[in-house]
PDB file of N, CA and C in Angstrom:
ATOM      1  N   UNK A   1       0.848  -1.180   0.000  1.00  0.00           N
ATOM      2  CA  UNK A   1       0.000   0.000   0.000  1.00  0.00           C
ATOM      3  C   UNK A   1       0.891   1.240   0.000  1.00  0.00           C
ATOM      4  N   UNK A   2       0.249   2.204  -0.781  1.00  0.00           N
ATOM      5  CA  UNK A   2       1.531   3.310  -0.758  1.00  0.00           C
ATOM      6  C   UNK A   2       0.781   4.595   0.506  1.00  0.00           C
ATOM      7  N   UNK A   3       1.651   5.561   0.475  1.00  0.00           N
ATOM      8  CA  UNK A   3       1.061   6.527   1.274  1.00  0.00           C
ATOM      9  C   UNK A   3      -0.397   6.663   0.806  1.00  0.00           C
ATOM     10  N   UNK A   4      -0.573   7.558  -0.471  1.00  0.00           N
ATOM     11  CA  UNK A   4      -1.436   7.546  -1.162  1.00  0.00           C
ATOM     12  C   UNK A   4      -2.802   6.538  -0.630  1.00  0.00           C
ATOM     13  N   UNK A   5      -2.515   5.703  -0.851  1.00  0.00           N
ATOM     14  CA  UNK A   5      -4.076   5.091  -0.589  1.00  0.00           C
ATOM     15  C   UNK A   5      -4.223   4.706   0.430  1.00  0.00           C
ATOM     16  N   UNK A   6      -3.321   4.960   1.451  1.00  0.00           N
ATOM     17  CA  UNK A   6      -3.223   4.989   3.212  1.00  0.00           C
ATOM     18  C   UNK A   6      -4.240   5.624   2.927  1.00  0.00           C
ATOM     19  N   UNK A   7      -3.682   7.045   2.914  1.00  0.00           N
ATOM     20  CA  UNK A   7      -4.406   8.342   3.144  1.00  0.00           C
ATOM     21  C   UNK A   7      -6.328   8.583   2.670  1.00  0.00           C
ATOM     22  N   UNK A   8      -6.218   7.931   1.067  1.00  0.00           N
ATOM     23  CA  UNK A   8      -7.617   7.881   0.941  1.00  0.00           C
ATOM     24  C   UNK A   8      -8.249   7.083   1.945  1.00  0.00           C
ATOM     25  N   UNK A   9      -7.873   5.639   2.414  1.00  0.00           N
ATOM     26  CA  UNK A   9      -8.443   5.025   3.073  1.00  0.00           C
ATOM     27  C   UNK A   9      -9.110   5.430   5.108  1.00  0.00           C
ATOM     28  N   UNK A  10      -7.985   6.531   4.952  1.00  0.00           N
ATOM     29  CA  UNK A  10      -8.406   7.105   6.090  1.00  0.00           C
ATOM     30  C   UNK A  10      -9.007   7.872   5.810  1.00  0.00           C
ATOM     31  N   UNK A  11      -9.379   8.703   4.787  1.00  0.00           N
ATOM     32  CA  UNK A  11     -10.665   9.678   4.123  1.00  0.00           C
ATOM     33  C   UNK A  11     -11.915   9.049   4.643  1.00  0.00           C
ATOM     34  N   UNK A  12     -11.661   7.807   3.638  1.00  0.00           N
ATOM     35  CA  UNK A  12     -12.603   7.002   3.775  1.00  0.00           C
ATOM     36  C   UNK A  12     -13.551   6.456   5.066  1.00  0.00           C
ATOM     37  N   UNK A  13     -13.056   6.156   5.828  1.00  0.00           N
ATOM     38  CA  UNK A  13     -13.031   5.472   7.174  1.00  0.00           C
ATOM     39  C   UNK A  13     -13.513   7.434   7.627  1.00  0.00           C
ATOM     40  N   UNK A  14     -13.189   8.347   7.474  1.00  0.00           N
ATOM     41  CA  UNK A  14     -13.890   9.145   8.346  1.00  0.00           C
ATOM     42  C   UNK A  14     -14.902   9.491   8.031  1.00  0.00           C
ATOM     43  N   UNK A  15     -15.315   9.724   6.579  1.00  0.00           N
ATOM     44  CA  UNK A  15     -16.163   9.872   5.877  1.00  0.00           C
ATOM     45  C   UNK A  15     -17.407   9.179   6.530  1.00  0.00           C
ATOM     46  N   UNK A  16     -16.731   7.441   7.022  1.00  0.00           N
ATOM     47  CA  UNK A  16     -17.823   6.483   7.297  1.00  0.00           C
ATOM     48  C   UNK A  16     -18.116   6.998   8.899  1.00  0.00           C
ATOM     49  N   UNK A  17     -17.236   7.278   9.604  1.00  0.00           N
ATOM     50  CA  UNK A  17     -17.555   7.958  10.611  1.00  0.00           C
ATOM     51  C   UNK A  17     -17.938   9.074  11.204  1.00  0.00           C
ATOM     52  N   UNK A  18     -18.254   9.727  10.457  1.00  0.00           N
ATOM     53  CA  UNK A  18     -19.536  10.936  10.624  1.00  0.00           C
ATOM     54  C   UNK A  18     -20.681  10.347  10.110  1.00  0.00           C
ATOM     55  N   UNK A  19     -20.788   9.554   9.255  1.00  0.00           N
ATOM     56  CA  UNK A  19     -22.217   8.952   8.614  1.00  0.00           C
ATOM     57  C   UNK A  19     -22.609   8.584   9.776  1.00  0.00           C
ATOM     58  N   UNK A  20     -21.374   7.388  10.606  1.00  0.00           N
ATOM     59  CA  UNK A  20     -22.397   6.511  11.567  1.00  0.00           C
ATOM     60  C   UNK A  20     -22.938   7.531  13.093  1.00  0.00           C
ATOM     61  N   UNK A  21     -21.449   8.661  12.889  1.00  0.00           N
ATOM     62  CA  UNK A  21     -22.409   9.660  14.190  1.00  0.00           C
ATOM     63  C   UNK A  21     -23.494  10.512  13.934  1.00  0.00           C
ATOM     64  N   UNK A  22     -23.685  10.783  12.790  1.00  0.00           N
ATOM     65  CA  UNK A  22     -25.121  11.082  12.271  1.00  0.00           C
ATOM     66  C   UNK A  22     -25.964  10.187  12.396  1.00  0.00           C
ATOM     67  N   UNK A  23     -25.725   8.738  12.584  1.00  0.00           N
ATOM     68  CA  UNK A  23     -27.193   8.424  12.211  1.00  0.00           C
ATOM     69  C   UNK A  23     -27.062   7.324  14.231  1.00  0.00           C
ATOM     70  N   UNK A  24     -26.219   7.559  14.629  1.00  0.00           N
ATOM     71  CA  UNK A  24     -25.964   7.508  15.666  1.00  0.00           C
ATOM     72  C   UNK A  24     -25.812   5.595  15.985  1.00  0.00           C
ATOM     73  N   UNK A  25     -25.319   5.200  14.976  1.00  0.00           N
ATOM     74  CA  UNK A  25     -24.686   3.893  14.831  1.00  0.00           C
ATOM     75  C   UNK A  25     -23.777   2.969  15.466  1.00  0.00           C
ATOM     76  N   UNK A  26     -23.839   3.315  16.424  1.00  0.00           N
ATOM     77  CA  UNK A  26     -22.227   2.364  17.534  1.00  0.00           C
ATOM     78  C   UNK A  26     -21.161   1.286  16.637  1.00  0.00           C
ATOM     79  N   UNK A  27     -22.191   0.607  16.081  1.00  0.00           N
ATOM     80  CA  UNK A  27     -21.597  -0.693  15.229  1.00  0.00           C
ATOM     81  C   UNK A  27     -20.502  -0.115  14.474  1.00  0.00           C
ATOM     82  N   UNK A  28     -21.239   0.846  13.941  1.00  0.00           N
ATOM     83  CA  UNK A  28     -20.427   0.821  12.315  1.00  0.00           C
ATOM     84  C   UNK A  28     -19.446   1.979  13.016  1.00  0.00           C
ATOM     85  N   UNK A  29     -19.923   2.798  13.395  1.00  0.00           N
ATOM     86  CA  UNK A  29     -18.588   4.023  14.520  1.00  0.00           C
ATOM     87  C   UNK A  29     -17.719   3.345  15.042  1.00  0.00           C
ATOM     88  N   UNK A  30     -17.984   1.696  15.235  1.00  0.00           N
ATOM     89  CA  UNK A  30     -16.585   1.316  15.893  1.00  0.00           C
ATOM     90  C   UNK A  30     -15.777   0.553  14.842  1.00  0.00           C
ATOM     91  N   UNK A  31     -16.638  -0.006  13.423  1.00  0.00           N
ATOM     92  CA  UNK A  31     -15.782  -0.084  12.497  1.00  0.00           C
ATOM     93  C   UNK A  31     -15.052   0.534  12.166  1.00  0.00           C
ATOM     94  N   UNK A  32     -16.108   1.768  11.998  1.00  0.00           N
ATOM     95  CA  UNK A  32     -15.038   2.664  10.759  1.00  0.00           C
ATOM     96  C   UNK A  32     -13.917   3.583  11.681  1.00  0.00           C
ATOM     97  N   UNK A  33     -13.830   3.414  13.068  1.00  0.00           N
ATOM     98  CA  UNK A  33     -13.439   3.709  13.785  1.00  0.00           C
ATOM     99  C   UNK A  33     -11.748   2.547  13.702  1.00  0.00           C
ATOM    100  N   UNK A  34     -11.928   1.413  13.625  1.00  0.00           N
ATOM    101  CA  UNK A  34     -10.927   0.395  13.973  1.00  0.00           C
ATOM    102  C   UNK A  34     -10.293   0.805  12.611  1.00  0.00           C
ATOM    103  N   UNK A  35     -11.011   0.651  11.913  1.00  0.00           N
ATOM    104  CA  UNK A  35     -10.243   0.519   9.997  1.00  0.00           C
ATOM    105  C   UNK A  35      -9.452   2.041   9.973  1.00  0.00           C
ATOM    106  N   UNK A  36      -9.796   3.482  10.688  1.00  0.00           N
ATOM    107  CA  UNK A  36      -9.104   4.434  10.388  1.00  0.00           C
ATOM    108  C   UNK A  36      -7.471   4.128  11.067  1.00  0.00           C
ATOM    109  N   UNK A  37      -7.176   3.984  12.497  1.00  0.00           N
ATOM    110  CA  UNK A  37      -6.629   3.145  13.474  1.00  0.00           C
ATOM    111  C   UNK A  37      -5.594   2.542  12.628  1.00  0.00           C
ATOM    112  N   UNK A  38      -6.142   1.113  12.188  1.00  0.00           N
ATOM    113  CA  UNK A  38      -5.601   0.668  11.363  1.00  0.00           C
ATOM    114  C   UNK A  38      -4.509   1.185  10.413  1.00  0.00           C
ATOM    115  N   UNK A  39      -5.583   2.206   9.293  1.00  0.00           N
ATOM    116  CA  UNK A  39      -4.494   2.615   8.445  1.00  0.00           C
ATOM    117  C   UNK A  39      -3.832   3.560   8.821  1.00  0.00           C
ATOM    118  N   UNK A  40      -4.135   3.903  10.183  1.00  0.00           N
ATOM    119  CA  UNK A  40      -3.206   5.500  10.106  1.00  0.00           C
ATOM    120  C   UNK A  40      -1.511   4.978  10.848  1.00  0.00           C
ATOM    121  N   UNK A  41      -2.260   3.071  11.484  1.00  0.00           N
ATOM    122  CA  UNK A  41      -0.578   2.429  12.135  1.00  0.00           C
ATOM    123  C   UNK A  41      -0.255   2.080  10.511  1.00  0.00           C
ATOM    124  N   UNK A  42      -0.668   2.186   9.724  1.00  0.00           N
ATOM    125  CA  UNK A  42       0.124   1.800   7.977  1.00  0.00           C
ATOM    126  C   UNK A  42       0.725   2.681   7.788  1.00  0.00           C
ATOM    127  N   UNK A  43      -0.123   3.765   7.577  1.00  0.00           N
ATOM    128  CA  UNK A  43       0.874   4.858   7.133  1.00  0.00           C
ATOM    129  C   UNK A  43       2.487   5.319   8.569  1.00  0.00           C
ATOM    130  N   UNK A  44       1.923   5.362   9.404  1.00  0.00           N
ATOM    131  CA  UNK A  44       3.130   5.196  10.485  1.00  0.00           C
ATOM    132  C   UNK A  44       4.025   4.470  10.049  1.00  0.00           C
ATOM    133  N   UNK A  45       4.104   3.007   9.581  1.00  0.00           N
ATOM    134  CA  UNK A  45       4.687   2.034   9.231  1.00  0.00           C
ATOM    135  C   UNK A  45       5.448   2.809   7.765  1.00  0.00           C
ATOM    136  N   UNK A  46       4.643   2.881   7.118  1.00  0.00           N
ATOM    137  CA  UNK A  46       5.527   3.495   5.819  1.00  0.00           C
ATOM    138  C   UNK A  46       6.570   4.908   5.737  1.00  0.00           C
ATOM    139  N   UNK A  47       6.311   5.483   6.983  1.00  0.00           N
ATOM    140  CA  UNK A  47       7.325   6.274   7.504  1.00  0.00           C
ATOM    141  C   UNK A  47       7.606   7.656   6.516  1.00  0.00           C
ATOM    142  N   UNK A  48       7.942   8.790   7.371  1.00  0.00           N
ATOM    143  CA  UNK A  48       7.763   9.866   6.738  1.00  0.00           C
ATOM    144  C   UNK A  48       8.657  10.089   5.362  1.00  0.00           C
ATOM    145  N   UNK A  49       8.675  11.323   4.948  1.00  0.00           N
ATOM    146  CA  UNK A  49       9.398  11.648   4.029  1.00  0.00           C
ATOM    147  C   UNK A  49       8.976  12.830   2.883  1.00  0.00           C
ATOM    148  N   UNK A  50       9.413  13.224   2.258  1.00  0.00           N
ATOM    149  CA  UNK A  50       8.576  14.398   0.886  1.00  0.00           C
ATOM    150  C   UNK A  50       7.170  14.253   0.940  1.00  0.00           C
ATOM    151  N   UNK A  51       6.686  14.758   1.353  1.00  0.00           N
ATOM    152  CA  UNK A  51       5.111  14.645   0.481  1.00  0.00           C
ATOM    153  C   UNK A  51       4.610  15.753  -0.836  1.00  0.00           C
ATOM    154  N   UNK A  52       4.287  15.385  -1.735  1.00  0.00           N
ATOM    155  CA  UNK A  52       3.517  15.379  -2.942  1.00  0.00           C
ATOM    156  C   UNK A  52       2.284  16.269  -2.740  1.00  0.00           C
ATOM    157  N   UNK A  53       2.455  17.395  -3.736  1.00  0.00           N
ATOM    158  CA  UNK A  53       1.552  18.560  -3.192  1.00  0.00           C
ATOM    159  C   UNK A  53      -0.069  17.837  -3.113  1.00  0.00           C
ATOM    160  N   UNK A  54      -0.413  16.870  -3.906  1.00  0.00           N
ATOM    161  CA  UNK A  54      -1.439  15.683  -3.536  1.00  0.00           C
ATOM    162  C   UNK A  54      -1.277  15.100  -2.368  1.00  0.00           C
ATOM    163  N   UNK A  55      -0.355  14.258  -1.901  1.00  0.00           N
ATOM    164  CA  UNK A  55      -0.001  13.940  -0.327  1.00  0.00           C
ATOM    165  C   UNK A  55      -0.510  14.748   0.871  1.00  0.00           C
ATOM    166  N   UNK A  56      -0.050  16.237   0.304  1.00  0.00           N
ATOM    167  CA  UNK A  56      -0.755  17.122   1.748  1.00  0.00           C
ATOM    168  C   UNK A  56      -1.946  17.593   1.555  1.00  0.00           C
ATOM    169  N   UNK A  57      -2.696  17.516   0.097  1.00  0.00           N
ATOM    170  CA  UNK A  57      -3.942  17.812  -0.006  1.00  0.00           C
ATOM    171  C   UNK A  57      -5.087  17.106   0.868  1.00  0.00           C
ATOM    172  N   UNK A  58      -4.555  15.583   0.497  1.00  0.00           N
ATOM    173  CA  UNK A  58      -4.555  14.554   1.187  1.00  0.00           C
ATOM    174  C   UNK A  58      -5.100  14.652   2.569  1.00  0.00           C
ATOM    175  N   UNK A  59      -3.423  14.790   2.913  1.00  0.00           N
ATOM    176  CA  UNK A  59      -3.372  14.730   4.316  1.00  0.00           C
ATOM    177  C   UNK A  59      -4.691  15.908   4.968  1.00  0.00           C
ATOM    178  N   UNK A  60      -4.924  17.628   4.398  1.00  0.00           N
ATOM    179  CA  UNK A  60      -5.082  18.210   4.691  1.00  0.00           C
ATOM    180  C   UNK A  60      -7.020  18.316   4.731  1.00  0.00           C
ATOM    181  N   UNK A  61      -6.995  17.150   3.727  1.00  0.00           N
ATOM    182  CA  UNK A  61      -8.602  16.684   3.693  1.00  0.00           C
ATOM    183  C   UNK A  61      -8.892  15.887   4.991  1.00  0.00           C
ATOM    184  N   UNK A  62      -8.321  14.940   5.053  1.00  0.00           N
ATOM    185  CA  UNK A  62      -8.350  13.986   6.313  1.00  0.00           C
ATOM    186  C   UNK A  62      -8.209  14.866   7.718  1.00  0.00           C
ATOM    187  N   UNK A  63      -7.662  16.037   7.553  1.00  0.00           N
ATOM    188  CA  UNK A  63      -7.462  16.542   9.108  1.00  0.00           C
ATOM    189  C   UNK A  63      -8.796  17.570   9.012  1.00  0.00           C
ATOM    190  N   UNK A  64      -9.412  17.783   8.161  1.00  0.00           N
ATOM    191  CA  UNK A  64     -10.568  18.431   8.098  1.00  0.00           C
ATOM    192  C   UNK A  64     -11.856  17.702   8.412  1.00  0.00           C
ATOM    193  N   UNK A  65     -11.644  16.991   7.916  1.00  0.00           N
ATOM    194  CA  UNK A  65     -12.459  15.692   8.400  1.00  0.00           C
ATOM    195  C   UNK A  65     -12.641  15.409   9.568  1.00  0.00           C
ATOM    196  N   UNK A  66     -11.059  14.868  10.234  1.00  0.00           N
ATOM    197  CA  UNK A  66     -11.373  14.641  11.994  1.00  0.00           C
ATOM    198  C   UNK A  66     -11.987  15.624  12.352  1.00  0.00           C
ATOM    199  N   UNK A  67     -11.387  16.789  11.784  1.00  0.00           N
ATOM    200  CA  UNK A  67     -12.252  17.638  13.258  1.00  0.00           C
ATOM    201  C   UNK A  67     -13.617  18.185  13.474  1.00  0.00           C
ATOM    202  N   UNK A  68     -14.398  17.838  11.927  1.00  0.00           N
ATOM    203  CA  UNK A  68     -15.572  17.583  11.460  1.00  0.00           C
ATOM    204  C   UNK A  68     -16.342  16.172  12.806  1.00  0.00           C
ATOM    205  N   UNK A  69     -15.321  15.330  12.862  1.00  0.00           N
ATOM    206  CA  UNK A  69     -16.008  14.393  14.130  1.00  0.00           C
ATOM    207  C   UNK A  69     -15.931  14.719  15.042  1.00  0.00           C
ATOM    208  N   UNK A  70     -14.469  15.064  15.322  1.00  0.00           N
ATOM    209  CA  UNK A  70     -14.336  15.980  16.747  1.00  0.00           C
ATOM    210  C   UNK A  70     -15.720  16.648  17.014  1.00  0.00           C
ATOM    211  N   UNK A  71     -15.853  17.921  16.289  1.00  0.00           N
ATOM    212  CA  UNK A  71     -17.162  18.444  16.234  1.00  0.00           C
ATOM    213  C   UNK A  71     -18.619  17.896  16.841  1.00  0.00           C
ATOM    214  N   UNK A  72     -18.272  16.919  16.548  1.00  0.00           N
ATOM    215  CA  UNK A  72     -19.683  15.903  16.344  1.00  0.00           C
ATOM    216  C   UNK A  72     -20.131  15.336  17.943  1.00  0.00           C
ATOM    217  N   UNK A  73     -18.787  14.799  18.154  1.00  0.00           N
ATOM    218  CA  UNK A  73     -18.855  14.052  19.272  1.00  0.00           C
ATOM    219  C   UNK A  73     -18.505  14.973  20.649  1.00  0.00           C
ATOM    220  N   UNK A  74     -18.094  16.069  20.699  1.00  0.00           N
ATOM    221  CA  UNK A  74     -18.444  17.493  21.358  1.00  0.00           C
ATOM    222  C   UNK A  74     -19.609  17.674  21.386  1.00  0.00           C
ATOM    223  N   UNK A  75     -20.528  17.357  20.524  1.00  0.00           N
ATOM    224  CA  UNK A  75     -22.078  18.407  20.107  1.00  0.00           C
ATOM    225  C   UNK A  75     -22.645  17.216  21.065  1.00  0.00           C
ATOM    226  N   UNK A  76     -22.807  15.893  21.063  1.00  0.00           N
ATOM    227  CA  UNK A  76     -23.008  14.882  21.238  1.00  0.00           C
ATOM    228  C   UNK A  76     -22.651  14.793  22.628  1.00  0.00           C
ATOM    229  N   UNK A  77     -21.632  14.852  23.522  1.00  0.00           N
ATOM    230  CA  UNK A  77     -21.248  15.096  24.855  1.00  0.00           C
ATOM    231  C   UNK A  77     -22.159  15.781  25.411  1.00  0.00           C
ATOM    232  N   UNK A  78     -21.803  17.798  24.312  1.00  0.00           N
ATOM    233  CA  UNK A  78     -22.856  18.768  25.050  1.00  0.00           C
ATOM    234  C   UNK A  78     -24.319  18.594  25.586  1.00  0.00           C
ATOM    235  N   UNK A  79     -25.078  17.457  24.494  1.00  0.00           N
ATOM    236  CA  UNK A  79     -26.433  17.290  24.601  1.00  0.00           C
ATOM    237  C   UNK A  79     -26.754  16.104  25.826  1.00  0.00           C
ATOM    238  N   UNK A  80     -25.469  15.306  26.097  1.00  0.00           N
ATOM    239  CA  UNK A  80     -25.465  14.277  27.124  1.00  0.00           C
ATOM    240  C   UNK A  80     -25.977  15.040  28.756  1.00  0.00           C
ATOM    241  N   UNK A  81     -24.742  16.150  28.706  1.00  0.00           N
ATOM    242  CA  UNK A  81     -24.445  16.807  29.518  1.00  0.00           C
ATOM    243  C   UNK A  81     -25.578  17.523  29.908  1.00  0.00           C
ATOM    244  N   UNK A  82     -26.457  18.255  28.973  1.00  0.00           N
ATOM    245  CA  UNK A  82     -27.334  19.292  29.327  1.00  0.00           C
ATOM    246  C   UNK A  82     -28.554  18.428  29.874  1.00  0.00           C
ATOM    247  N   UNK A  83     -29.088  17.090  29.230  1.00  0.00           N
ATOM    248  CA  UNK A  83     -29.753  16.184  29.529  1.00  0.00           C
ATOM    249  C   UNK A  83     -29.121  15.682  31.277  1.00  0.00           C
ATOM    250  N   UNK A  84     -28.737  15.129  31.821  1.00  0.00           N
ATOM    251  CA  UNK A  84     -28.369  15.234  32.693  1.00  0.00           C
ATOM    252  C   UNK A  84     -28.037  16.129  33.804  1.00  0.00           C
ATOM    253  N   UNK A  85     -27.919  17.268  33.612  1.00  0.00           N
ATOM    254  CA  UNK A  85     -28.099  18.069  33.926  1.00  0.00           C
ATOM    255  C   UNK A  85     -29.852  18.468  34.409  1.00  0.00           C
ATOM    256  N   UNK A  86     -30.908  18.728  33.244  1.00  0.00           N
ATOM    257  CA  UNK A  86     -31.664  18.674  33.422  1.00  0.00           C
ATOM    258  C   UNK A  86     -32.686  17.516  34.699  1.00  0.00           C
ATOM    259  N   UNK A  87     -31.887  15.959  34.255  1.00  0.00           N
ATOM    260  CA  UNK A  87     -32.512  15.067  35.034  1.00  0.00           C
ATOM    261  C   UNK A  87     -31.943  15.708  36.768  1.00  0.00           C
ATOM    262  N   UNK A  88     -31.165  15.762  37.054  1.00  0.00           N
ATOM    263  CA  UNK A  88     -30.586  16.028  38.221  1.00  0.00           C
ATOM    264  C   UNK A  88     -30.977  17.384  38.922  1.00  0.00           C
ATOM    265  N   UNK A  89     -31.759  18.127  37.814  1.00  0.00           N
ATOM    266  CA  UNK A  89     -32.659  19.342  38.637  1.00  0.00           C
ATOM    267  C   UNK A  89     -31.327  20.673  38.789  1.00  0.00           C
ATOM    268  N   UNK A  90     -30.544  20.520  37.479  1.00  0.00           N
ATOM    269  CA  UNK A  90     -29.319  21.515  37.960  1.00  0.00           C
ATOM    270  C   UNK A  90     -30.045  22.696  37.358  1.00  0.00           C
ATOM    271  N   UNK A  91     -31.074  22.312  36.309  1.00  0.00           N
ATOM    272  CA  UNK A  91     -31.391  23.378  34.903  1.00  0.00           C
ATOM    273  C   UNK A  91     -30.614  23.368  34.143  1.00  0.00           C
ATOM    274  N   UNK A  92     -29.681  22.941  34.226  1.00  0.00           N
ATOM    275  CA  UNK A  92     -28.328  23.063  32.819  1.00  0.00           C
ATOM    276  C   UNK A  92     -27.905  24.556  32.475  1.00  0.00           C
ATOM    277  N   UNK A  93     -27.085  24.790  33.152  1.00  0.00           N
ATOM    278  CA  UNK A  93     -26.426  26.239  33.134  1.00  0.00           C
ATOM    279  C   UNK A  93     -25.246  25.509  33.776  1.00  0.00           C
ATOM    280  N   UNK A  94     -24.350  25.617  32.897  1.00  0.00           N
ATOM    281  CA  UNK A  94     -22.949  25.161  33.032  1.00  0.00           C
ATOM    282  C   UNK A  94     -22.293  26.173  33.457  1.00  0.00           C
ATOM    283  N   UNK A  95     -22.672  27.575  33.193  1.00  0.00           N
ATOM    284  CA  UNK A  95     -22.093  28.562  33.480  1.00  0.00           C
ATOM    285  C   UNK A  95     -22.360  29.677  34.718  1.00  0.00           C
ATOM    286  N   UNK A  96     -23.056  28.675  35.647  1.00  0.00           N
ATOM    287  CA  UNK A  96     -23.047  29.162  37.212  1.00  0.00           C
ATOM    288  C   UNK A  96     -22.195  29.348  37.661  1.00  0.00           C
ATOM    289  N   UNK A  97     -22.575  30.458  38.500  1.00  0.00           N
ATOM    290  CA  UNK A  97     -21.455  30.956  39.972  1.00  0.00           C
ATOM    291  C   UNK A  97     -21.138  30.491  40.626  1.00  0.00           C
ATOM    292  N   UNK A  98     -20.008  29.942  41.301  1.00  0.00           N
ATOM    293  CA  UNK A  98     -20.746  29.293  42.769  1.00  0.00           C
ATOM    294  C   UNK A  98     -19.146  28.437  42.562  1.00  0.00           C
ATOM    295  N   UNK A  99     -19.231  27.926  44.008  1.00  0.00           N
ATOM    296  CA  UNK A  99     -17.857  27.235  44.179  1.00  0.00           C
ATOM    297  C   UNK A  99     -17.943  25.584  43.258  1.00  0.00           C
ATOM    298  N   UNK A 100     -17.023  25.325  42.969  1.00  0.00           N
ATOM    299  CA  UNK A 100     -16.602  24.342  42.129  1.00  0.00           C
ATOM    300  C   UNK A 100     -16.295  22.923  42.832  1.00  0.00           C
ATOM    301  N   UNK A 101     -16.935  22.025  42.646  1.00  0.00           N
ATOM    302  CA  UNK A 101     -16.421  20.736  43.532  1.00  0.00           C
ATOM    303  C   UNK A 101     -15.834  20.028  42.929  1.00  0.00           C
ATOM    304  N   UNK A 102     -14.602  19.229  43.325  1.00  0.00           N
ATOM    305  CA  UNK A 102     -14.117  18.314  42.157  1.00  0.00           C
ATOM    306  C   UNK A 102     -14.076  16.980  43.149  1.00  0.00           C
ATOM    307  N   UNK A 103     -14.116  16.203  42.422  1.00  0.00           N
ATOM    308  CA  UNK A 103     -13.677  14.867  42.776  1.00  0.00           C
ATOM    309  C   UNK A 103     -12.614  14.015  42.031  1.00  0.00           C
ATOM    310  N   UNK A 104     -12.215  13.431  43.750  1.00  0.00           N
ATOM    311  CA  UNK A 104     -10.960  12.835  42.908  1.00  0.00           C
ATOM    312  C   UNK A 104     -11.405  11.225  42.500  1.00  0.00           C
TER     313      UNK A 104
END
């Protein structure tokens, strides 16, 4: 496998992983989740060097991408959070006054 189709294949694989956090899929989020994983220990394996103004286009699609999930699974936390919040009678205002408790 060359860099090159590392790289699509991790396109790929994210591509599939916003589909499945859109449609809120566990299964397939942990496929397309393992298969990105996968190729990104390939491309590790094939080890750095020049990249090809395609190479960083590449690359520069795929990092647009993650953070397109990143995104996702933030939005997805937030709505956990506010829900819980709500159940627990806080109202969900994250952004109260008041002293801070932490636990260890």
């Amino acid at each position: 496998m060359t860099r090159r189709d590392a790289l699509i294949r991790v396109i790929d694989s994210l591509h599939a992983e916003i589909a499945a956090l859109k449609d809120n899929d566990i299964g397939a989020l942990e496929r397309a989740t393992a298969e990105k994983l996968a190729t990104i220990e390939t491309l590790r394996a094939l080890g750095d060097g020049p990249a090809s103004p395609e190479l960083q286009e590449l690359a520069s699609e795929a990092n647009r991408l993650n953070e397109t999930c990143r995104i996702y699974v933030n939005l997805m936390a937030a709505n956990v959070r506010r829900r819980l919040q709500l159940l627990t009678g806080e109202g969900g205002n994250a952004y109260r006054r008041g002293p801070v408790t932490a636990y260890a």
